[in-house]
Protein backbone atom coordinates (compact mmCIF):
# COMPACT_ATOMS: atom_id res chain seq x y z
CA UNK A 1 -11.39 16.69 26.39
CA UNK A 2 -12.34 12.83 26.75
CA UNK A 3 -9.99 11.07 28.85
CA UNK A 4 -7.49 9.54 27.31
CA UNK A 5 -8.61 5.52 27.44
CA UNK A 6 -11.64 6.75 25.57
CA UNK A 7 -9.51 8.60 22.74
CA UNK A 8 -10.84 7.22 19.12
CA UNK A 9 -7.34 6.87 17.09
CA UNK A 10 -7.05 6.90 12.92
CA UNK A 11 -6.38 3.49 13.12
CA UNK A 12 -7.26 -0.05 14.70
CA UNK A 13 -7.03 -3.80 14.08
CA UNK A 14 -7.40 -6.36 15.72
CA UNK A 15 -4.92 -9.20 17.22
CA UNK A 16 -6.63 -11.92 18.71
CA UNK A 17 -6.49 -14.91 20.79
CA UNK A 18 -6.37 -16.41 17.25
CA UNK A 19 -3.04 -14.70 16.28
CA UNK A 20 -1.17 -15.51 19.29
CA UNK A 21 -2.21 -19.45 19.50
CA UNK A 22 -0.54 -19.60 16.23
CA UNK A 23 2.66 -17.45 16.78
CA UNK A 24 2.87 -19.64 20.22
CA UNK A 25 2.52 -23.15 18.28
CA UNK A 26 5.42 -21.79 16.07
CA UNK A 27 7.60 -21.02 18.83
CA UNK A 28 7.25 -23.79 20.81
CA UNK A 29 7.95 -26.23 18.05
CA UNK A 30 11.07 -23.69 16.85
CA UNK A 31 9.73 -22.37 13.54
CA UNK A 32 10.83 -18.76 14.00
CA UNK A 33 13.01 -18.03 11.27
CA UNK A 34 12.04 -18.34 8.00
CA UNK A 35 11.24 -21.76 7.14
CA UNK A 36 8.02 -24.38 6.85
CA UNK A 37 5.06 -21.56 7.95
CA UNK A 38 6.52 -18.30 5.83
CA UNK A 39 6.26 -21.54 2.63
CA UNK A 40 2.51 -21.97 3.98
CA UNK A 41 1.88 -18.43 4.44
CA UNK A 42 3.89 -17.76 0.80
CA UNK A 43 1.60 -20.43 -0.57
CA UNK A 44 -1.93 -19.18 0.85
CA UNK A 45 -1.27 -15.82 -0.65
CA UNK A 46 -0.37 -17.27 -3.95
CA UNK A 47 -3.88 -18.93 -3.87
CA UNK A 48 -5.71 -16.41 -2.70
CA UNK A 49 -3.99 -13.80 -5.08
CA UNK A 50 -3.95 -16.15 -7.98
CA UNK A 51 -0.63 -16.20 -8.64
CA UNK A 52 1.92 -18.94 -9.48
CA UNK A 53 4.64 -17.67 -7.09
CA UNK A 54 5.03 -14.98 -3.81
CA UNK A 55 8.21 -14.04 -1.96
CA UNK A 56 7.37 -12.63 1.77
CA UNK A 57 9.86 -9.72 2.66
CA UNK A 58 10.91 -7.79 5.52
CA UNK A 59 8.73 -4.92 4.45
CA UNK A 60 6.38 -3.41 1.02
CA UNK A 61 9.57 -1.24 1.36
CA UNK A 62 11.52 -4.01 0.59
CA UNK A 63 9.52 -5.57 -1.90
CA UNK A 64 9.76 -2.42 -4.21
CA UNK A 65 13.39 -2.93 -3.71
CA UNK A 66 13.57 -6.30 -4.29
CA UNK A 67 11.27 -6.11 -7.49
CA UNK A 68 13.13 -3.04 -8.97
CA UNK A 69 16.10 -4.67 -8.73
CA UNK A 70 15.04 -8.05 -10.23
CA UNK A 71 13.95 -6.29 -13.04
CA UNK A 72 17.34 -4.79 -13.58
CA UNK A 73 16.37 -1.05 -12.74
CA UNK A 74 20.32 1.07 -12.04
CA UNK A 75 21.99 3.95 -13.01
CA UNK A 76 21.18 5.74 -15.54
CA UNK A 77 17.53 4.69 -15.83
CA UNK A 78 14.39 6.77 -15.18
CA UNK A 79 11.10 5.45 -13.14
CA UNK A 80 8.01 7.41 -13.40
CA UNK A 81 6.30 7.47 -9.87
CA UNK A 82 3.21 9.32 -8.89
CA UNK A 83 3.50 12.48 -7.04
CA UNK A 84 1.12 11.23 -4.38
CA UNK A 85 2.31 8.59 -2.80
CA UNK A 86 3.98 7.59 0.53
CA UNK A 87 7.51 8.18 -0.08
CA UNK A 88 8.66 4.47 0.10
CA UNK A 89 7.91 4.33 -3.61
CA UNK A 90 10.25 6.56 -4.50
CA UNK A 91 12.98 5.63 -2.49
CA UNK A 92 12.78 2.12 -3.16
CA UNK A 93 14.24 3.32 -7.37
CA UNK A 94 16.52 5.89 -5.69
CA UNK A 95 18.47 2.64 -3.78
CA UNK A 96 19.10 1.38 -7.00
CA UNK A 97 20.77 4.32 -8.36
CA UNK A 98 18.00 5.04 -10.94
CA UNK A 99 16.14 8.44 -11.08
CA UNK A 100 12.55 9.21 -9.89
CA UNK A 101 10.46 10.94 -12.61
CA UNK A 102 7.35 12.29 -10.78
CA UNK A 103 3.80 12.53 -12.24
CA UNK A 104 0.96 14.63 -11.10
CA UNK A 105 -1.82 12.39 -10.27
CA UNK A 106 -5.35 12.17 -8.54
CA UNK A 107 -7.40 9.17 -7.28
CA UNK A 108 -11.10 10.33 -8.67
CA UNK A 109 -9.47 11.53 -12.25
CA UNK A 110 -7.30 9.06 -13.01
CA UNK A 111 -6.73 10.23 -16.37
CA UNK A 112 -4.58 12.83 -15.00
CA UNK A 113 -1.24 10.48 -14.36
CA UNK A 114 -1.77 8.88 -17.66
CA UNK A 115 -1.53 11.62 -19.60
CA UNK A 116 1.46 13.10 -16.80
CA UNK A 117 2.64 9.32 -17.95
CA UNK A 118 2.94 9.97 -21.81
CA UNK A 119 4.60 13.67 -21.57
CA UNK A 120 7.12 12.32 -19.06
CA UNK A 121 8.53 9.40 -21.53
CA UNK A 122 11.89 9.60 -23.15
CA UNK A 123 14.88 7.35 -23.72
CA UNK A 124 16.20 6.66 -20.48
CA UNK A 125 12.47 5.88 -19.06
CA UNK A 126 12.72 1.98 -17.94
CA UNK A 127 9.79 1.82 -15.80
CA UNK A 128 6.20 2.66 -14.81
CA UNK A 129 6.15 2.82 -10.82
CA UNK A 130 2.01 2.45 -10.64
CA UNK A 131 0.68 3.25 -6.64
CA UNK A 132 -2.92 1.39 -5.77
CA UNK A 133 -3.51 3.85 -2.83
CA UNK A 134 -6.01 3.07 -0.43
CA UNK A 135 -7.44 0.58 -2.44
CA UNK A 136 -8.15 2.48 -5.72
CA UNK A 137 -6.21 1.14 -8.82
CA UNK A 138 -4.35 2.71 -10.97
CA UNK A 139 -5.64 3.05 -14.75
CA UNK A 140 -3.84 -0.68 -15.86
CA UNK A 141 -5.35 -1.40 -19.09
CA UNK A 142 -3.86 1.78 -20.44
CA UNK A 143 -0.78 2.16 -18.25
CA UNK A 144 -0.50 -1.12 -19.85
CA UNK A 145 -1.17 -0.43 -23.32
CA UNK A 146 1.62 2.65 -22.76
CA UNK A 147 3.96 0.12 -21.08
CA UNK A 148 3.90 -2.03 -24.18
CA UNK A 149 3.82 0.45 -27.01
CA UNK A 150 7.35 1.88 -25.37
CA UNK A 151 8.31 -1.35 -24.44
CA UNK A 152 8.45 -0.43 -20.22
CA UNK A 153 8.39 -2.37 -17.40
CA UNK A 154 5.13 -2.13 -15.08
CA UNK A 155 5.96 -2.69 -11.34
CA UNK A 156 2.64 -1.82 -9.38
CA UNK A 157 2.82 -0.98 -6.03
CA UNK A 158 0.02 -2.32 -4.45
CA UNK A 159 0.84 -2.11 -0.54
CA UNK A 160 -3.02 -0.41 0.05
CA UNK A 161 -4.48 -2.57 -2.27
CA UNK A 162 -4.87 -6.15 -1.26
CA UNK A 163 -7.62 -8.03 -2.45
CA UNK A 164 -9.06 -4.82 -4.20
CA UNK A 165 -9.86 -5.88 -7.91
CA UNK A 166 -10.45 -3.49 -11.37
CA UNK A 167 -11.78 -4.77 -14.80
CA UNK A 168 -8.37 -6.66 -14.96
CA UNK A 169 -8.62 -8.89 -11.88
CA UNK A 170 -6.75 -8.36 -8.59
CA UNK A 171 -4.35 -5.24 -8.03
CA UNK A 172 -1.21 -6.08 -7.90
CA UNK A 173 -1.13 -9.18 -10.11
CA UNK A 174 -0.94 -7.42 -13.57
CA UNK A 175 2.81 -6.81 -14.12
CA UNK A 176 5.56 -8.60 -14.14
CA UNK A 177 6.16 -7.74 -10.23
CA UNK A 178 3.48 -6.35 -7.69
CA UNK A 179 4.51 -5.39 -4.68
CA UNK A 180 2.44 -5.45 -1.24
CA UNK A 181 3.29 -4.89 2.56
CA UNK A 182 1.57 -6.22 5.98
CA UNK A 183 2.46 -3.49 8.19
CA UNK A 184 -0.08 -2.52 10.87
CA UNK A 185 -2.41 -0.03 8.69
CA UNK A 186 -2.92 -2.77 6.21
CA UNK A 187 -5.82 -4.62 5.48
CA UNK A 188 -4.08 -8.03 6.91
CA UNK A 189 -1.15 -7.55 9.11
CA UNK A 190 1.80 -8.38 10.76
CA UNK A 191 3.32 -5.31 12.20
CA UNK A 192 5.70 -5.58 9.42
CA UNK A 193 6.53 -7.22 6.32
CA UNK A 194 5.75 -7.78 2.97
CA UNK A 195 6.11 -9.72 -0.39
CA UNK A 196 6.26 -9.58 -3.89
CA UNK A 197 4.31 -11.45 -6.70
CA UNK A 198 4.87 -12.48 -9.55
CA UNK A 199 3.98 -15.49 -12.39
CA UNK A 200 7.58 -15.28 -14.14
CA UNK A 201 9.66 -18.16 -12.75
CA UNK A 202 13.25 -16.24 -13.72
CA UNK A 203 12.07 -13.34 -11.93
CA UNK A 204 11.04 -15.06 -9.06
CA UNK A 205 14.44 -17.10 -8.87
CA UNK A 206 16.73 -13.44 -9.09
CA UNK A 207 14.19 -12.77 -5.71
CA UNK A 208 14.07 -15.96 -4.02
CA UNK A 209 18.39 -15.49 -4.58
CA UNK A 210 18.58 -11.61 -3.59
CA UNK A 211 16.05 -12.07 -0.22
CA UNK A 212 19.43 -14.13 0.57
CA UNK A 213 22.29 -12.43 0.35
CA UNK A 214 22.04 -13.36 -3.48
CA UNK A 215 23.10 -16.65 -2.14
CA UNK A 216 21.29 -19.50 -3.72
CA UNK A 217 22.36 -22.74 -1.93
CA UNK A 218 22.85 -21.42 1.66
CA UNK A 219 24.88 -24.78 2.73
CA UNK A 220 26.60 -24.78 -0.26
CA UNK A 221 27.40 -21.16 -0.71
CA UNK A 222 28.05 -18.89 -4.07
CA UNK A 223 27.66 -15.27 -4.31
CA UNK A 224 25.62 -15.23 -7.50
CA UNK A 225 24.39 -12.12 -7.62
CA UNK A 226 23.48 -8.99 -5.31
CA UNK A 227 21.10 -9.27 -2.90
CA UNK A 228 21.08 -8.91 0.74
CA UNK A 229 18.92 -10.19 4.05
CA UNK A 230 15.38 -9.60 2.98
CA UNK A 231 14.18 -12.78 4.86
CA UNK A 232 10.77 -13.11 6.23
CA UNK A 233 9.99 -15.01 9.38
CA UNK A 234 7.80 -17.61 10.79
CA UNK A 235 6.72 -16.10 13.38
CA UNK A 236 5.52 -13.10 11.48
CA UNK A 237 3.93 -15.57 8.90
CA UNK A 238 2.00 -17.63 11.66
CA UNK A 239 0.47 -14.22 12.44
CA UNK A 240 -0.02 -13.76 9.27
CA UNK A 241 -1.89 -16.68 8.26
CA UNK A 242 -4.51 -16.39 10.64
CA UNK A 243 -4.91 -12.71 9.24
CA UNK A 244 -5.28 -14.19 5.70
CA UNK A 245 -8.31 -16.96 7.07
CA UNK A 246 -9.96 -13.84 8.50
CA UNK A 247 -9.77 -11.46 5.20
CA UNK A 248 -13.55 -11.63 4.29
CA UNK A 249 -14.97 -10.60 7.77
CA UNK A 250 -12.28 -7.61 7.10
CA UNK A 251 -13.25 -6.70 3.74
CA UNK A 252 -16.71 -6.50 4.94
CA UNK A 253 -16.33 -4.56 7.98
CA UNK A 254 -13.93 -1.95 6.00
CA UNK A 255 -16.87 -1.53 3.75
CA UNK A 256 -19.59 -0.74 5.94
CA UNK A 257 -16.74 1.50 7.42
CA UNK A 258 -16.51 3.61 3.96
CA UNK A 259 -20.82 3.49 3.11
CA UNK A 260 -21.51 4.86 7.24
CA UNK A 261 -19.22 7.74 6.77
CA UNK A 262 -20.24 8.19 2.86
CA UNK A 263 -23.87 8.19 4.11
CA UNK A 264 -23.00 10.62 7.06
CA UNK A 265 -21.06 13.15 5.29
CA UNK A 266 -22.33 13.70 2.29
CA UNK A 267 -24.32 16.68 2.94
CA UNK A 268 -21.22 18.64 4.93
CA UNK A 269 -19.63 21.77 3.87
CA UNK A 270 -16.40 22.32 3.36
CA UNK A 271 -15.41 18.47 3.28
CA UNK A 272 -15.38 16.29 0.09
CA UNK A 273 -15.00 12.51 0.53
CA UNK A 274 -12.72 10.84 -1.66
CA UNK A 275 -14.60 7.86 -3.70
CA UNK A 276 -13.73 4.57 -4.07
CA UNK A 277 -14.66 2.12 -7.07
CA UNK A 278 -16.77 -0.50 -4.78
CA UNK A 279 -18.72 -1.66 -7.60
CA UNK A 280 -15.77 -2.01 -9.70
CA UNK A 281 -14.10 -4.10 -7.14
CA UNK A 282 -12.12 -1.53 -5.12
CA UNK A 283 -11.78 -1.96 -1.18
CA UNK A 284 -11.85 1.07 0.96
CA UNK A 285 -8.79 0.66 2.76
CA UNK A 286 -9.17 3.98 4.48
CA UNK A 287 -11.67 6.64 4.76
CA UNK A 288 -10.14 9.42 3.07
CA UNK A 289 -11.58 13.17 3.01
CA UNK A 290 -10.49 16.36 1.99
CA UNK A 291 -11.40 19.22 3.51
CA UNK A 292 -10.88 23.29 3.24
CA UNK A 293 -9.10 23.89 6.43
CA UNK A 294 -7.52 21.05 7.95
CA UNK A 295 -5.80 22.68 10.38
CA UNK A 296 -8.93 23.98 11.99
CA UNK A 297 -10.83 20.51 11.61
CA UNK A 298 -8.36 18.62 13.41
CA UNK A 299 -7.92 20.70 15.95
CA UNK A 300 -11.54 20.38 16.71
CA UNK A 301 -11.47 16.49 16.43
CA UNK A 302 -8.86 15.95 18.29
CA UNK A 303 -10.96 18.73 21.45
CA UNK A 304 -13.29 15.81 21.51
CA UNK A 305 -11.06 12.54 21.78
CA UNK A 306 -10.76 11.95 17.94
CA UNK A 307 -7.30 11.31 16.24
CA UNK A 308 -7.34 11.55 12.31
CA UNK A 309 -4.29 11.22 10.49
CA UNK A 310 -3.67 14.14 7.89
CA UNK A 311 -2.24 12.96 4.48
CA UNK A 312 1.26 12.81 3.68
CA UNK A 313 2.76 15.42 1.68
CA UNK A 314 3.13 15.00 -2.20
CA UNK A 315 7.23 13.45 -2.97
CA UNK A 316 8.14 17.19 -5.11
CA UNK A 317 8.51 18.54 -1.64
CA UNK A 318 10.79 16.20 -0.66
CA UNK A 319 14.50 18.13 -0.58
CA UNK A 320 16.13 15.17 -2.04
CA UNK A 321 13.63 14.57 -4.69
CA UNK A 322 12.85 17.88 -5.21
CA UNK A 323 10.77 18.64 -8.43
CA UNK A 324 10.16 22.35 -9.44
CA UNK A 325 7.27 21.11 -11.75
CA UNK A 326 3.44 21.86 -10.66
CA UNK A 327 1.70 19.19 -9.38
CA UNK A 328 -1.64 20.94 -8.99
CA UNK A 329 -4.02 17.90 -8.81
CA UNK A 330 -1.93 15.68 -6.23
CA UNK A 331 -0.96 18.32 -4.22
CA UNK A 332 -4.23 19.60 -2.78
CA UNK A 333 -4.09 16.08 -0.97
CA UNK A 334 -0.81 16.97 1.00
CA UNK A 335 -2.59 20.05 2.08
CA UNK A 336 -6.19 19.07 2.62
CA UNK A 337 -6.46 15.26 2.50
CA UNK A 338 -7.40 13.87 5.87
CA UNK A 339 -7.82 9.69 6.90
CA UNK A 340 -10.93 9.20 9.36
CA UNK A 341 -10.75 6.69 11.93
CA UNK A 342 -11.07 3.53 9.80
CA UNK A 343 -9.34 0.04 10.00
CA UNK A 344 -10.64 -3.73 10.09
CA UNK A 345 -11.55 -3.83 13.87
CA UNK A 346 -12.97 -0.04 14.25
CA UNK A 347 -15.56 -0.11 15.61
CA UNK A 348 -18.78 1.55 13.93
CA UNK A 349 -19.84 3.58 17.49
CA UNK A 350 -16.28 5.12 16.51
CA UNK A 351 -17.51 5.93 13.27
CA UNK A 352 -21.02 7.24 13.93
CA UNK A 353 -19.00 9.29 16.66
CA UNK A 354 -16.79 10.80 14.45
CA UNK A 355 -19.28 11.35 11.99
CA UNK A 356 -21.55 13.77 15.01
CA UNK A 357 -18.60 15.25 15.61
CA UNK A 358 -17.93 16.76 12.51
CA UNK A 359 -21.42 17.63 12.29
CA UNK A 360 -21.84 19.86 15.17
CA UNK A 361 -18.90 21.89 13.63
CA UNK A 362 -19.10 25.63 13.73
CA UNK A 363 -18.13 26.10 10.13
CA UNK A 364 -20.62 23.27 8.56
């Protein structure tokens, strides 16, 4: 075993000298709630995402809330979610008293939650829930062409997929909300947080109001409509900002990330890594495997100082979503899908590491 200090976790980035300057500046000249640098940080983001208006959040948790609920999503209305997911997607439409229809899905045949999409319509459907995990969109031109021949809301959840693009532009920013989070496994981060996006003004108003209490004059006061204290800070968004001036150097380094371990793996049995669209635009957010007996392989990686992070399990096993329907394609990735030590300040001695590790495996 390699002492502990030496230990190469799932996950690392980086905050610097940078970072701090900034979140000291704001403190010492009293900007900690939200105010003057969550606008800035709001307003960089809009830019960057191309977007006429962004509402920063306590969490991507939130901002599924937040969006759900300023499209009008309650009781009695139906959501279709993928089956693989993390399971902040599905809660976010169970808070608001709507049901979660789950879809069987897979990242490399995306076909598959389409047509799980179309069977799963009926009346009470309101919604298409969307997930851009790690990276890899969702098919939107014809979750889009579905949305509009039912006449359905799209709200993507793009938490993993900042600054990844498709054929349509950035994820994320084609729908009438997308939702994204800064938590620490995120390409930019703030420990935690998140916003929403959007380019319709009355939907940003309902959030701008709800992130408040629902209050929209807070000196003046009027409960207008629901809402509650979804408030970002500006201490989070000085951290934040200096994340956002630093996004290319990540974007690059997660890349050479994904082709090393692409480049090393590719001729290992019993482990299949899980493709991203980099050509089309896609950013490898993680490095994502799947392999025949997980159990075994991480064991063996974590014998020689190497922590991987096996994938979360698909929603129908969740008791209080519980969904007797087969899901054969997404769940294979609760059982056997695996995240390799990635992240925007990994190093790539980690990475070649990991990668000579799994080599000298018995089994390969």
């Amino acid at each position: 075993m390699m002492a502990s200090q030496n230990r190469i976790s799932w996950w690392r980035t980086e905050i610097g000298d940078a970072e701090i300057d900034r979140v000291t500046r704001s403190i010492r000249e009293e900007k900690i709630s939200q105010g003057a640098v969550t606008l800035e940080f709001e307003a960089r983001l809009a830019e960057f995402l191309g977007v006429k208006h962004v509402a920063a959040c306590t969490s991507g948790s939130t901002a599924l809330l937040m969006a759900l609920m300023a499209a009008g999503i309650g009781p009695g209305d139906e959501v279709i979610v993928p089956n693989r997911t993390w399971i902040a997607t599905a809660h976010a439409v169970v808070l608001t008293g709507a049901k979660v229809v789950l879809a069987d899905d897979d990242p490399i045949d995306k076909t598959v939650f389409v047509e799980e999409v179309r069977k799963k319509i009926n009346k009470r459907t309101k919604a298409l829930l969307p997930v851009h995990l790690g990276g890899r969109s969702a098919d939107m031109e014809t979750l889009t062409q579905i949305a509009q021949s039912h006449r359905l809301l799209i709200i993507e959840d793009s938490a993993q997929g900042f600054a990844s693009r498709n054929q349509m532009g950035l994820l994320g920013t084609q729908s009438l909300v997308g939702c994204f989070s800064l938590s620490l496994a995120k390409l930019i981060s703030t420990g935690q947080g998140g916003f929403v996006v959007t380019n319709h003004a009355e939907t940003y108003e309902k959030l701008m109001c709800m992130r408040n209490h629902g209050v929209q004059d807070p000196v003046q006061v009027q409960y207008s409509r629901m809402g509650f204290n979804f408030r970002f800070n500006d201490v989070l968004a000085s951290m934040g900002i200096v994340q956002l001036e630093g996004i290319a150097r990540r974007i690059e380094h997660v890349k050479n990330i994904y082709h090393t371990y692409q480049k090393g793996l590719s001729d290992v049995r019993g482990l299949q890594f899980v493709p991203v669209n980099l050509a089309g635009g896609e950013i490898p957010l993680y490095a994502e495997i799947l392999v025949e007996d997980r159990p075994s392989f991480e064991k063996h990686l974590s014998s020689n100082g190497i922590q991987i992070r096996p994938y979360y399990p698909s929603l129908n096993l969740a008791p209080h979503l519980a969904d007797s329907s087969e899901f054969p394609h997404s769940s294979k990735y609760g059982k056997c899908g695996a995240f390799l030590p990635c992240g925007p300040s990994q190093p790539l001695a980690n990475v070649e590491r990991v990668i000579q590790v799994i080599q000298q495996m018995k089994w390969n």
